[in-house]
Protein backbone atom coordinates (compact mmCIF):
# COMPACT_ATOMS: atom_id res chain seq x y z
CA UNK A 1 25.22 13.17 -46.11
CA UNK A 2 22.74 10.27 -44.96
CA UNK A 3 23.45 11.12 -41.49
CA UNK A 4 22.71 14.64 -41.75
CA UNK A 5 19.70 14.19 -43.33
CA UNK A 6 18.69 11.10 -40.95
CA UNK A 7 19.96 13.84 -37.76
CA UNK A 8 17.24 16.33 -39.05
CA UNK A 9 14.19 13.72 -39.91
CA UNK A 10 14.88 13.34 -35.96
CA UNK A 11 15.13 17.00 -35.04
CA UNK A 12 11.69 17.95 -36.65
CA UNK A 13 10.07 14.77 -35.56
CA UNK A 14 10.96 15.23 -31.62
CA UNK A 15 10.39 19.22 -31.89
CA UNK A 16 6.64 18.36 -33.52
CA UNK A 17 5.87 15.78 -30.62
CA UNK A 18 7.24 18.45 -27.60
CA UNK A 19 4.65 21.53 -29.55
CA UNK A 20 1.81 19.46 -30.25
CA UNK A 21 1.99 17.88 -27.05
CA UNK A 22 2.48 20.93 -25.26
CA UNK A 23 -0.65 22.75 -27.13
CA UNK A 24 -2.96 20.05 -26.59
CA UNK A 25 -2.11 19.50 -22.52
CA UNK A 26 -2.50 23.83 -22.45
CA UNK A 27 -5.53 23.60 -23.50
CA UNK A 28 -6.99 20.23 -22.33
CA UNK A 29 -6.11 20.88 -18.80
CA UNK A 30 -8.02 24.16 -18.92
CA UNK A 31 -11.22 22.35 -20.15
CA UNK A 32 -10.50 19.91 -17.55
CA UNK A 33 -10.34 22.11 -14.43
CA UNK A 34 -13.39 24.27 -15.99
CA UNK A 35 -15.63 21.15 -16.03
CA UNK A 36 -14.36 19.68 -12.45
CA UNK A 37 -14.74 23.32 -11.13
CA UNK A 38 -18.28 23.55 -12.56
CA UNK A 39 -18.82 20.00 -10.44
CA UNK A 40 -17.36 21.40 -7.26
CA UNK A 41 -19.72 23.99 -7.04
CA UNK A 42 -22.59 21.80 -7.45
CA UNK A 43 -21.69 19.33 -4.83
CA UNK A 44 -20.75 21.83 -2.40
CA UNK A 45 -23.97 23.83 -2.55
CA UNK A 46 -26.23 20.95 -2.32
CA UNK A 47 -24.11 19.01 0.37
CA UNK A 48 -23.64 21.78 2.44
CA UNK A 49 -27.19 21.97 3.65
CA UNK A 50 -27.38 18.06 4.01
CA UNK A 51 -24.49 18.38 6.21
CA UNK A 52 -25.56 20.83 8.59
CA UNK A 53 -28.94 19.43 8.73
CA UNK A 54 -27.00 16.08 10.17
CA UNK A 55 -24.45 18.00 12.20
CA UNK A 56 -27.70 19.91 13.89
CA UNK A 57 -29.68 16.58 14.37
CA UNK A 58 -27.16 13.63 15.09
CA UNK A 59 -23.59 14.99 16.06
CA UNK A 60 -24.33 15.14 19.92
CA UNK A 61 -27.50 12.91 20.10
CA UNK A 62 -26.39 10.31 17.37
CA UNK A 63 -22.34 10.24 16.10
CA UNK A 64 -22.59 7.10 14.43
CA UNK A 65 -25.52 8.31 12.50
CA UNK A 66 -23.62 11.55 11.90
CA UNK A 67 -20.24 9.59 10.59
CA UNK A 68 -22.64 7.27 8.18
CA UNK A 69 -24.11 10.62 6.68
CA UNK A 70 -20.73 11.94 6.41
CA UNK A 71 -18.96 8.47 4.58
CA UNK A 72 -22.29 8.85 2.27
CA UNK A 73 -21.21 12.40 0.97
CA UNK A 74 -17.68 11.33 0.87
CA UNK A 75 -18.17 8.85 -1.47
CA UNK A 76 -20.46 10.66 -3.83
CA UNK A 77 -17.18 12.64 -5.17
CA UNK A 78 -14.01 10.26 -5.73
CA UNK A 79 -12.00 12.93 -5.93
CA UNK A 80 -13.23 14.91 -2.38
CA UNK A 81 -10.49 14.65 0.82
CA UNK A 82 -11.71 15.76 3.53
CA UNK A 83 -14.47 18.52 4.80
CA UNK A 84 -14.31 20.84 7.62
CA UNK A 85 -16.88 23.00 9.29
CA UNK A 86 -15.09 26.64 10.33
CA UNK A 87 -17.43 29.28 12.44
CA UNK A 88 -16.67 32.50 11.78
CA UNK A 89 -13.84 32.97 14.42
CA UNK A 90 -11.58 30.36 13.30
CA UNK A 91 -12.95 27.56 15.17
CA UNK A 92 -12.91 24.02 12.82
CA UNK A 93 -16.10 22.57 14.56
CA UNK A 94 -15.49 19.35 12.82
CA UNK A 95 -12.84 17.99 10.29
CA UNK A 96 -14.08 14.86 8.25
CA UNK A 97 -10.64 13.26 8.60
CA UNK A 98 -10.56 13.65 12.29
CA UNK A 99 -13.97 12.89 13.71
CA UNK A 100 -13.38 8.69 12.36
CA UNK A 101 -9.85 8.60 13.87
CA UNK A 102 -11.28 10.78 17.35
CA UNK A 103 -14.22 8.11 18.02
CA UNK A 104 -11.81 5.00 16.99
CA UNK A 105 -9.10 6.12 19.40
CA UNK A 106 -11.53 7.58 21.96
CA UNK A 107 -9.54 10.50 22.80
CA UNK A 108 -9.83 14.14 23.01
CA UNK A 109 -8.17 16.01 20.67
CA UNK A 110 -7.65 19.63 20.86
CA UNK A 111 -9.81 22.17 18.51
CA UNK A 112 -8.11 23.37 15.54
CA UNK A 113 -8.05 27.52 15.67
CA UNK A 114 -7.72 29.25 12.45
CA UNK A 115 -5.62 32.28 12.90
CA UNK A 116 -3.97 32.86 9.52
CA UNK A 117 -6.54 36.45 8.62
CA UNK A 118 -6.69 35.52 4.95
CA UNK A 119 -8.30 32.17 5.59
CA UNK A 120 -10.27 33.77 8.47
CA UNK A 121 -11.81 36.38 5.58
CA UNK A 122 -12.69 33.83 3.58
CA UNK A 123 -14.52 32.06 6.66
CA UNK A 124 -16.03 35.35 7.13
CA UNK A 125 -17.42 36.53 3.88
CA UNK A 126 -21.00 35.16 2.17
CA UNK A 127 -19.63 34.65 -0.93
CA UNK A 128 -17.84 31.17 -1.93
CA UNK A 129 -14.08 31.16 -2.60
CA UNK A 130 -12.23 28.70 -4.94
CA UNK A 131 -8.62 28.33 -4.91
CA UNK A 132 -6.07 26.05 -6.55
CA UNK A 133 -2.90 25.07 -4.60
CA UNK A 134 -0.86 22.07 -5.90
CA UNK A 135 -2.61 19.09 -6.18
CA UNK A 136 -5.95 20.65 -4.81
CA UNK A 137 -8.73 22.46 -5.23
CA UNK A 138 -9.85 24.23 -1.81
CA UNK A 139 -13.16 25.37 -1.16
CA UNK A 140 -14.51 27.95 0.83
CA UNK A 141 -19.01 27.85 1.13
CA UNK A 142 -20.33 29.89 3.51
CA UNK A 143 -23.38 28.21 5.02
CA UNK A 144 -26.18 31.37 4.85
CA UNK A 145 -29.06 30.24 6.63
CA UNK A 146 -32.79 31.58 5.45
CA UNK A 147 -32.94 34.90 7.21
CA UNK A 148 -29.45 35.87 6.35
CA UNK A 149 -27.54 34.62 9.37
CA UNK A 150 -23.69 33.57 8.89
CA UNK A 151 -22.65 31.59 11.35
CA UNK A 152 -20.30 28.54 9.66
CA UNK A 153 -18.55 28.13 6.57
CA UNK A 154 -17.46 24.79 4.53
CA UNK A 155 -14.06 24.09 3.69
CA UNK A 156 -14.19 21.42 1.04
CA UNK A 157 -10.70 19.99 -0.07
CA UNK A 158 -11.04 18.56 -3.16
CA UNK A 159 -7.92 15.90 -5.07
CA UNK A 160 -7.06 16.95 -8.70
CA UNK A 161 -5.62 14.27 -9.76
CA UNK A 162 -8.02 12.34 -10.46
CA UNK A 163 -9.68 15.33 -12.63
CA UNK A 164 -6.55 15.53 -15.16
CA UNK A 165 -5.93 11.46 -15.46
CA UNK A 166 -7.75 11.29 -18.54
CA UNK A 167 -5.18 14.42 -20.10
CA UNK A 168 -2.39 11.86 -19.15
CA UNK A 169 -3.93 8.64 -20.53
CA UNK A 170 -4.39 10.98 -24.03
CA UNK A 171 -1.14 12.06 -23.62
CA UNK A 172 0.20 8.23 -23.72
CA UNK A 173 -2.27 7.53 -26.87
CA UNK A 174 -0.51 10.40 -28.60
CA UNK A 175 2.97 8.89 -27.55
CA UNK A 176 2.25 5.26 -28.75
CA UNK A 177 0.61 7.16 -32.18
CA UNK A 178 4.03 9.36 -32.60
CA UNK A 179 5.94 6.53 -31.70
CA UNK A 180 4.25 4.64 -34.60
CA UNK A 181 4.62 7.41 -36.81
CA UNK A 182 8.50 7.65 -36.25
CA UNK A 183 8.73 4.03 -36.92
CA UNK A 184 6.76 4.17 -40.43
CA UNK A 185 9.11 7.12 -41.12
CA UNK A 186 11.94 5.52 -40.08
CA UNK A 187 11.09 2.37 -42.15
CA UNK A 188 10.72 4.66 -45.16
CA UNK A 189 14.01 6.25 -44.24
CA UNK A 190 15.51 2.63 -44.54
CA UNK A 191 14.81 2.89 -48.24
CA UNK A 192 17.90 5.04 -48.77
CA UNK A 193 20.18 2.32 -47.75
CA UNK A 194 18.68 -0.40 -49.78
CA UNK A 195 21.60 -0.66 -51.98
CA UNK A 196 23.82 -1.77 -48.83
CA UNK A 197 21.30 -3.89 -47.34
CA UNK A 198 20.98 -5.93 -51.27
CA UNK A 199 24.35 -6.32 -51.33
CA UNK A 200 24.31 -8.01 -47.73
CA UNK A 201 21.81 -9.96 -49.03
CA UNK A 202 23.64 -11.24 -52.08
CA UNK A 203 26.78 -12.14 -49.76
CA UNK A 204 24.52 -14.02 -47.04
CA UNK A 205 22.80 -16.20 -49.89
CA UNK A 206 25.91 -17.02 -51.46
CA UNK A 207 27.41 -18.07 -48.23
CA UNK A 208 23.83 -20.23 -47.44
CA UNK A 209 24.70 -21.98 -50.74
CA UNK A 210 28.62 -22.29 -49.77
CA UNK A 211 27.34 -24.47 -46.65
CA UNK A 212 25.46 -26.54 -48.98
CA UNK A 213 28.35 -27.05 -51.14
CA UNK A 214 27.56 -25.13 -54.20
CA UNK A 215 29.75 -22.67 -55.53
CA UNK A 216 28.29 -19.58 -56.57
CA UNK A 217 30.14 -16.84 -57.52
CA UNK A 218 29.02 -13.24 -57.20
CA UNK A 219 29.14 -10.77 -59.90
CA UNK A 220 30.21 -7.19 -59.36
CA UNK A 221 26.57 -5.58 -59.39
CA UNK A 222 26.86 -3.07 -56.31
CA UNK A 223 29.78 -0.74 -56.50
CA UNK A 224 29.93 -0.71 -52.79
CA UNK A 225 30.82 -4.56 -52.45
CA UNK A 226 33.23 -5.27 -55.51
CA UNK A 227 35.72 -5.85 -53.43
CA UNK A 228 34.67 -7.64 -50.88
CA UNK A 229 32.63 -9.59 -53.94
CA UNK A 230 36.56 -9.84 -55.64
CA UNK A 231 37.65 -11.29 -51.98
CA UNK A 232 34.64 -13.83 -51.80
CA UNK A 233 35.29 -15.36 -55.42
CA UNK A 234 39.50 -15.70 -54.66
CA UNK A 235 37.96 -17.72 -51.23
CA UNK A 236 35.68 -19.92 -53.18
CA UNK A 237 38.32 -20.38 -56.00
CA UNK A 238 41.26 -21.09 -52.91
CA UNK A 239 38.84 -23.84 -50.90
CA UNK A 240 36.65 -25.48 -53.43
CA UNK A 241 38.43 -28.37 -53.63
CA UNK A 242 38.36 -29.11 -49.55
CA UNK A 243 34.95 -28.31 -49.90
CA UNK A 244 34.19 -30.68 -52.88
CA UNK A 245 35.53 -33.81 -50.44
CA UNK A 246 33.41 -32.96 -47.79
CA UNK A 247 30.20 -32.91 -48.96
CA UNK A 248 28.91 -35.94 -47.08
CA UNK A 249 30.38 -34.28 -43.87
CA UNK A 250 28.72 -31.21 -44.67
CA UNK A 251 25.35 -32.88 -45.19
CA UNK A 252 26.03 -34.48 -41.84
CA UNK A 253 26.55 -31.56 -40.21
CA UNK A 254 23.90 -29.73 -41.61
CA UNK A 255 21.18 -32.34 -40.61
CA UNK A 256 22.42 -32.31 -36.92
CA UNK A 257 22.44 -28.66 -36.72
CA UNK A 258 18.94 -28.75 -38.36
CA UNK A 259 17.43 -31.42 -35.24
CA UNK A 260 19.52 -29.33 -32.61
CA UNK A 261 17.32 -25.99 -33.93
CA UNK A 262 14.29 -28.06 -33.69
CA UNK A 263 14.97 -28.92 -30.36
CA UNK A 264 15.62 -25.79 -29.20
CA UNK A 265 12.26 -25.11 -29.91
CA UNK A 266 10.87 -27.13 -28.62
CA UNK A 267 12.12 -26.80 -25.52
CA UNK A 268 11.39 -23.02 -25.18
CA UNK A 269 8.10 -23.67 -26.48
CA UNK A 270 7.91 -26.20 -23.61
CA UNK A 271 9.68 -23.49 -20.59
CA UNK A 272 7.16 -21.03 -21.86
CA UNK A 273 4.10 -23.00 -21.45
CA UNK A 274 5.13 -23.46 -18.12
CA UNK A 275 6.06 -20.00 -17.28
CA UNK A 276 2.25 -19.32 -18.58
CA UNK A 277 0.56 -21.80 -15.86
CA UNK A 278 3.00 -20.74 -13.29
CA UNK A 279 2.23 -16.94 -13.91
CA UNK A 280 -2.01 -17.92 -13.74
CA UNK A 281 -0.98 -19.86 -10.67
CA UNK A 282 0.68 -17.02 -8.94
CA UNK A 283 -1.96 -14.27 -10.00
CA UNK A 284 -5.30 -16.87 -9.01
CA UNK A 285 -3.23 -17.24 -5.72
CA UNK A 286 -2.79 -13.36 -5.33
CA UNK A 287 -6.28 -12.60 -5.88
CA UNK A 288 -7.72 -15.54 -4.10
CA UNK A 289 -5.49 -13.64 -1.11
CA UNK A 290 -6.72 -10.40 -2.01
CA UNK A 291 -10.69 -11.19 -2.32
CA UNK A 292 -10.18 -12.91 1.35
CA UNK A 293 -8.34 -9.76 2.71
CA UNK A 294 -11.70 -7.53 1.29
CA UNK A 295 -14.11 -10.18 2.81
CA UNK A 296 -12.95 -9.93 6.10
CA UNK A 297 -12.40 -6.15 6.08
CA UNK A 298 -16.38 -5.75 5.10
CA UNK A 299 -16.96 -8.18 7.45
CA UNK A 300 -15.63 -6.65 10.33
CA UNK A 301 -16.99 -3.32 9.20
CA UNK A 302 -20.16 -4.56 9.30
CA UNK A 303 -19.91 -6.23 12.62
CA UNK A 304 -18.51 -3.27 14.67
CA UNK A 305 -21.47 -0.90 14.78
CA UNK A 306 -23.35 -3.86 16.29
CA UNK A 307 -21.10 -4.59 18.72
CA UNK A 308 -20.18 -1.25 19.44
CA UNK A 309 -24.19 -1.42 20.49
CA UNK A 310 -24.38 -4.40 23.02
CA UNK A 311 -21.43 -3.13 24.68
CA UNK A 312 -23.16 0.27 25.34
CA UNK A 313 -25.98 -1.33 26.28
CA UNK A 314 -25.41 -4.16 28.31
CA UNK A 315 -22.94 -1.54 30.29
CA UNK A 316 -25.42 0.78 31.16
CA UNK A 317 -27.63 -2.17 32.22
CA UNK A 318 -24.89 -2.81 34.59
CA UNK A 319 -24.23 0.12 35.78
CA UNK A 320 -28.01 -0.12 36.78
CA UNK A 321 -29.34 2.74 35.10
CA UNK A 322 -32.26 1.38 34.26
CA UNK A 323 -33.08 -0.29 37.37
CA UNK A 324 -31.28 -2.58 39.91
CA UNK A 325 -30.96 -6.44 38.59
CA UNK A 326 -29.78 -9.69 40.39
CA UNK A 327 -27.13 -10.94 40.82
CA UNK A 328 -27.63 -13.72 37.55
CA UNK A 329 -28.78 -11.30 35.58
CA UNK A 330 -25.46 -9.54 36.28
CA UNK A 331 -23.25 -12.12 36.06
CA UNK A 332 -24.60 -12.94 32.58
CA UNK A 333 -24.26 -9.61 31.59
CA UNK A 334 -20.92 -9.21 32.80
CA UNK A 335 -20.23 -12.44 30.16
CA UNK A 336 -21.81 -10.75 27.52
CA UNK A 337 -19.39 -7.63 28.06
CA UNK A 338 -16.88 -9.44 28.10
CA UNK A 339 -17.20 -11.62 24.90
CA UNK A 340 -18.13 -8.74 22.72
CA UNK A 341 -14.97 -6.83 23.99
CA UNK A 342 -13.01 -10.23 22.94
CA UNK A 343 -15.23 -10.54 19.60
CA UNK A 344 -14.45 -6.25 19.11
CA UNK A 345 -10.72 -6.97 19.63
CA UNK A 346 -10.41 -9.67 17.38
CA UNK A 347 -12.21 -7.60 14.85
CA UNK A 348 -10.06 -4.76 15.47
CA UNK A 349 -7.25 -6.82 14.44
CA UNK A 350 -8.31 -8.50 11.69
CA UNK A 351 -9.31 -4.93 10.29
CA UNK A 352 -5.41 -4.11 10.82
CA UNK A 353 -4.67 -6.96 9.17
CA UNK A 354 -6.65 -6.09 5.79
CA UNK A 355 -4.99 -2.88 6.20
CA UNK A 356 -1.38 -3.87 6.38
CA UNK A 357 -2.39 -6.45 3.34
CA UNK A 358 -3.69 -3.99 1.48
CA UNK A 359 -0.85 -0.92 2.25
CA UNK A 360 -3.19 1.21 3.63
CA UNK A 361 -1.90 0.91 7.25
CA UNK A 362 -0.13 4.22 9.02
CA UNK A 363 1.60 4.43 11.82
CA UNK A 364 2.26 7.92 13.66
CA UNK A 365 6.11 7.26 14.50
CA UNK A 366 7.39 10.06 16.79
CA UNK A 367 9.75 10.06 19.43
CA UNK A 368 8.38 8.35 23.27
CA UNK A 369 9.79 8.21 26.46
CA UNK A 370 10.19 4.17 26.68
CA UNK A 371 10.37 4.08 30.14
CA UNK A 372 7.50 6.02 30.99
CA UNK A 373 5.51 3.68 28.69
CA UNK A 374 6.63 0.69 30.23
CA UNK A 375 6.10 2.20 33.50
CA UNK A 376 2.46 2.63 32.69
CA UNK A 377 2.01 -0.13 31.40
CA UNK A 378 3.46 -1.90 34.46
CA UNK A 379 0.78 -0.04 36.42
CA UNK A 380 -2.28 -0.49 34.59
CA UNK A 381 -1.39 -4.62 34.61
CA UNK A 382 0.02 -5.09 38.01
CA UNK A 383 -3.41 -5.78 39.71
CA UNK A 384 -4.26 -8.40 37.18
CA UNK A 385 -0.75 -10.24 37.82
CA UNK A 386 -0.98 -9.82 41.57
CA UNK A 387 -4.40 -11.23 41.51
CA UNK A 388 -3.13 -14.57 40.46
CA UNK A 389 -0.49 -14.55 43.41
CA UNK A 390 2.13 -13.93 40.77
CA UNK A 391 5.71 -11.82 40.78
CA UNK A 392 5.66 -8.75 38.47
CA UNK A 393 8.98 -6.90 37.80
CA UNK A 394 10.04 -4.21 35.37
CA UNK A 395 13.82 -3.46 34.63
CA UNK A 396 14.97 -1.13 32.34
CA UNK A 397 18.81 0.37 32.26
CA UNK A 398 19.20 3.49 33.19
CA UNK A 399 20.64 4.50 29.83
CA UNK A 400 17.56 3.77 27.63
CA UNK A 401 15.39 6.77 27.53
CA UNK A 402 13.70 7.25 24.44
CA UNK A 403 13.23 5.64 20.67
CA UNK A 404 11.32 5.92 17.49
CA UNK A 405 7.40 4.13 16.72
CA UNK A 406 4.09 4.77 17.50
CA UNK A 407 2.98 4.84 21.08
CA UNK A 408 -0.04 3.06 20.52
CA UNK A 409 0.97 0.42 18.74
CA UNK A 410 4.02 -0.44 21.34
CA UNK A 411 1.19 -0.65 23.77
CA UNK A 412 -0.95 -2.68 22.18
CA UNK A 413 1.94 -5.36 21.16
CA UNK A 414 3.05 -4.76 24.78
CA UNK A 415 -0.68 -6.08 25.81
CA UNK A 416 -1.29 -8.63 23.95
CA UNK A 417 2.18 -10.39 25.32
CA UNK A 418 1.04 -9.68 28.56
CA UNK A 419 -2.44 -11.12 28.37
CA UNK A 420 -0.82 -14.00 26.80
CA UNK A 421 1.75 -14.60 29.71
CA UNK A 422 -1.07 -13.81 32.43
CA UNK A 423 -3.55 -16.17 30.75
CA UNK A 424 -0.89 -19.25 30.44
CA UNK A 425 1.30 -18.83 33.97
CA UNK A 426 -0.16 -19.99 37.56
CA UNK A 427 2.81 -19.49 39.32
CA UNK A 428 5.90 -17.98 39.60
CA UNK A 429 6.54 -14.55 38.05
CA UNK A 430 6.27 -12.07 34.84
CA UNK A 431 8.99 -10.00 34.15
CA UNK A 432 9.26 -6.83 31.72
CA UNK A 433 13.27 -5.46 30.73
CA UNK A 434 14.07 -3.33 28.47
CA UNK A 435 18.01 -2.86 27.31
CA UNK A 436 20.20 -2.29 24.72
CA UNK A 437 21.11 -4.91 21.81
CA UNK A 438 25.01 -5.61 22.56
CA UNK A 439 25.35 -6.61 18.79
CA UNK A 440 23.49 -3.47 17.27
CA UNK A 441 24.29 -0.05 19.73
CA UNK A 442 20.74 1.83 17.74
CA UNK A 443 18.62 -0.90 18.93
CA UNK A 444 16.59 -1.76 22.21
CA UNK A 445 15.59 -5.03 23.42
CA UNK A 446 11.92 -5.54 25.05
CA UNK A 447 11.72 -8.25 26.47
CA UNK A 448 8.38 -10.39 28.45
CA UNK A 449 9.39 -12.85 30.85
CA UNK A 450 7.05 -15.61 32.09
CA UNK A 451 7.34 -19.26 34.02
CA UNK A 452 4.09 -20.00 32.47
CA UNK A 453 3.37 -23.60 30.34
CA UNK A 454 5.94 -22.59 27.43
CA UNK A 455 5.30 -23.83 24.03
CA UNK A 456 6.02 -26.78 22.40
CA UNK A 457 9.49 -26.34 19.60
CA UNK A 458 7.21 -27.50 16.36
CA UNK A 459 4.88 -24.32 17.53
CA UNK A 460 7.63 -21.68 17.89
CA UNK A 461 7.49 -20.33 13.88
CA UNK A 462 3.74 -21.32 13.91
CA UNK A 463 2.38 -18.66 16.47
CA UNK A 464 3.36 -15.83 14.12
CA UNK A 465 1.14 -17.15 11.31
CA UNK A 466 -2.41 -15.51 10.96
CA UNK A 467 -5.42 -17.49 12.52
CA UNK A 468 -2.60 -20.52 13.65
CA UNK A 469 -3.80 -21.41 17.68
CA UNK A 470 -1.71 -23.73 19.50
CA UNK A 471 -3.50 -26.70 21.46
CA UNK A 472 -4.90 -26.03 24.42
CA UNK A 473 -4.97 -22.38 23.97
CA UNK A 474 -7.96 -20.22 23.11
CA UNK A 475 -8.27 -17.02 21.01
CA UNK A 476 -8.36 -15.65 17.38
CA UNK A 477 -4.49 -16.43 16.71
CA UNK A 478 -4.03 -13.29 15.39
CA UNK A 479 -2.38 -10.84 18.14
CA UNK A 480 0.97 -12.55 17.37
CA UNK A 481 0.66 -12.04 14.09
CA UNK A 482 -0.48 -8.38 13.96
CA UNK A 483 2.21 -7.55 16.59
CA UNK A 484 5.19 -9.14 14.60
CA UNK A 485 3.61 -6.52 11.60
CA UNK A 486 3.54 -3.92 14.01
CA UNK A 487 7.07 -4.08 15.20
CA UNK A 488 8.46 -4.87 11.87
CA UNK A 489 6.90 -1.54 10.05
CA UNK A 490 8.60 0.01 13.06
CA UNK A 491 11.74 -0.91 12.09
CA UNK A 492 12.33 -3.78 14.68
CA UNK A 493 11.97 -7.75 15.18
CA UNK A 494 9.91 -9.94 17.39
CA UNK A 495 10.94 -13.53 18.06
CA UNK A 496 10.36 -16.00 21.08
CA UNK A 497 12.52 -18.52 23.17
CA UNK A 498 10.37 -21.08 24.96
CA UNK A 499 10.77 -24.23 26.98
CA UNK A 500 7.99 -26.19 26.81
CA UNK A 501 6.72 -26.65 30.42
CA UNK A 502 9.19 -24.05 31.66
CA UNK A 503 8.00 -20.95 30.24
CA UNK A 504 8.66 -18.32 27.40
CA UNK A 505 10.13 -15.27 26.89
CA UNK A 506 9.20 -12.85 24.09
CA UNK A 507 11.56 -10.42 22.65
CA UNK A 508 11.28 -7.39 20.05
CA UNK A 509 13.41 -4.46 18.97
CA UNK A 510 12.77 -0.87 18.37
CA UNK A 511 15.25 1.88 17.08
CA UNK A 512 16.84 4.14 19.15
CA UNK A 513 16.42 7.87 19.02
CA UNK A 514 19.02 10.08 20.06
């Protein structure tokens, strides 16, 4: 009968949590989406005009100014993705997400052509359209200029959920209060087996006084225990005089039990003092790691528009646009080219860096022709290696034709070896192989060869580290370091075997694709 009633206490109770729940998200999330809708049309109607006003002015004659007009709208709206700017036959002029990624990588990507004819009549009507799909909240504001004319409409993509995280933090205050509840109903429910737990009770104290060596017997109160009451008496009656000799022992016992408890907490009270300082160690060390990982990233931000500046300039002023210059003035120039391409590389890195510490970095892994990367990459740096009198060979087995990463990325880890083994070898040779890993079939070894100084055995784990340089040896330290990431969110390794004085060879796997 108790479990009956007990079963349908927590029938009513779970079916009352899945309605009321259920009512209040219904009707919650509408309000929700009505006020972020409300929002959306706002922002769109007085950032359109901004927009084009900037596109007009500063996307041929000024793109950074453009891109810093476009991060400032972006921001305004946490939850806004991306924007695009559609004409009216299908062309996406510009794509917020794309223009960034276009000027970083300086290539030319091909237009985007809308041909789908429901998307094309929204492009091409005056009115805006709003439609929810998924997780987002598309856009459609048509730009209408003052005399009528419709040339371009806005596609603004905005994230919902960022407008419904409030429902779901209510929803969890409504779980912790029903949660409560069913515990206060649940303690009141524990009043119908009072009887049971008394009679425990009654048994546990008698017991307590047993170990004490007192002898107190129970009387049949609670129907439920007279027998095991009956048992407990015939016990006490059968061992009281074993018990009566062994009082002292008892005692004894009882005090050593007592100091082994107290010790025993101690000692956790100790281990979890500890755990507390080594927990605020470990969380002072992660954000001490995470504040430096922000500081450089702003840093570098910061530093790259400049940059980005003297090298424009101080090219065209070789180039001699602006008038022919001597041959000092030149060859200073030419040094101040240089360095800010170093000082831009090294920032480009440590940027990658914060990413990859952060887990914001992406990699577009697709499937490349290895061979005909190597290949190029043979060709662009054969005139530097043959400038220094140096052999330059490429092998790779016939076998080995393509595998999975990000073309980009091989390159770059591919460059930064070879700079390396240009910079450090004056004679002798550089050699690039690429074939299969004997001990793993779905893995290729890259390998880059050199006879130049080597490096020294306490160095070898060193190099990897961020910011480590070795003696003797100039730079950032931090193209090891970025290309170990780089290969190992590929899927692969990178490791070195060096003699110092003799030379090094680097090595680093990628997967196979079939």
């Amino acid at each position: 009968m108790k479990k009956k009633l007990a079963l349908r206490l927590v029938t009513v109770f779970i079916l009352f949590f899945v309605i009321s729940n259920g009512i209040i998200f219904y009707f919650y999330r509408n309000n929700s989406y009505k006020v972020a809708l409300e929002e959306c049309k706002n922002f769109t109607f007085l950032s359109s005009r901004f927009i084009m006003e900037s596109y007009r002015n500063n996307y041929k004659k000024s793109f950074l100014r453009f891109l810093e007009d476009m991060a400032k709208i972006v921001k305004l709206n946490p939850n806004l993705k991306k924007i695009e700017l559609i004409d009216t036959s299908g062309i996406v002029i510009f794509d917020s997400e794309d223009i960034l990624k276009k000027y970083l990588e300086k290539i030319n990507r091909a237009k985007k052509i809308i041909t789908d004819r429901k998307i094309l009549s929204y492009t091409r009507g005056i009115k805006p359209v709003y439609i929810y799909k998924g997780n987002k909240l598309i856009v459609y504001f048509p730009y209408v200029e003052e005399y009528g004319n419709h040339f371009y409409t806005f596609r603004y993509t905005f994230s919902t959920k960022g407008i419904f995280s409030s429902l779901y933090e209510l929803l969890a205050i409504l779980f912790v209060f029903y949660f409560l509840s069913g515990f206060i109903i649940f303690y009141i429910e524990s009043g119908l087996f009072s009887k049971l737990f008394d009679g425990i009770l009654v048994l546990n104290r008698s017991i307590e006084d047993l170990s004490k060596g007192k002898y107190t017997y129970i009387k049949d109160e609670n129907e439920f225990f007279m027998k095991v009451y009956e048992n407990f008496n015939i016990l006490l009656e059968n061992y009281k005089f074993i018990l009566d000799d062994k009082e002292k022992t008892i005692s004894t016992l009882n005090e050593i039990l007592f100091k082994c408890e107290e010790d025993k907490k101690s000692c956790e009270e100790e281990v979890k003092k500890k755990n507390r300082i080594l927990k605020d160690v470990i969380e002072d060390a992660k954000n001490a790691r995470r504040e430096r990982v922000n500081f450089l990233a702003k840093i570098s931000h910061e530093l790259r528009t400049p940059l980005n500046s003297i090298l424009g300039f101080s090219g065209i002023l070789l180039q001699g646009i602006r008038g022919e210059l001597s041959d000092e003035v030149k060859k200073d120039l030419f040094s101040i080219y240089r360095n800010s391409q170093f000082l831009l590389k090294v920032i480009d890195d440590i940027m990658n860096l914060s990413k990859i510490e952060m887990n914001k970095f992406e990699l577009d892994i697709k499937k490349i022709d290895i061979k005909t990367l190597l290949e190029n990459v043979y060709n662009d740096f054969k005139p530097l290696v043959e400038e220094k009198g140096l052999q330059f060979d490429l092998l790779v087995e016939d076998d080995i034709l393509y595998v999975f990463g990000d073309e980009h990325k091989i390159k770059e880890v591919l460059n930064n070896l070879l700079d390396n083994s240009i910079k450090f070898t004056e004679s002798g040779y550089i050699k690039i192989r690429a074939f299969r890993n004997m001990d793993n079939r779905d893995l290729i070894i890259i390998s880059v060869e050199d006879t130049g100084i080597g490096i020294k055995e306490e160095d070898m784990e060193k190099i990897f580290e961020e910011f480590y340089q070795v003696e003797s040896r100039k730079g950032a330290g931090l193209g090891l370091s970025i290309s170990k990431k780089f290969i190992e969110i590929m899927g692969g390794d990178l490791w070195v075997e060096s003699k110092f004085g003799r030379g090094s060879t680097f090595y680093f796997t990628l997967p196979i694709a079939k």
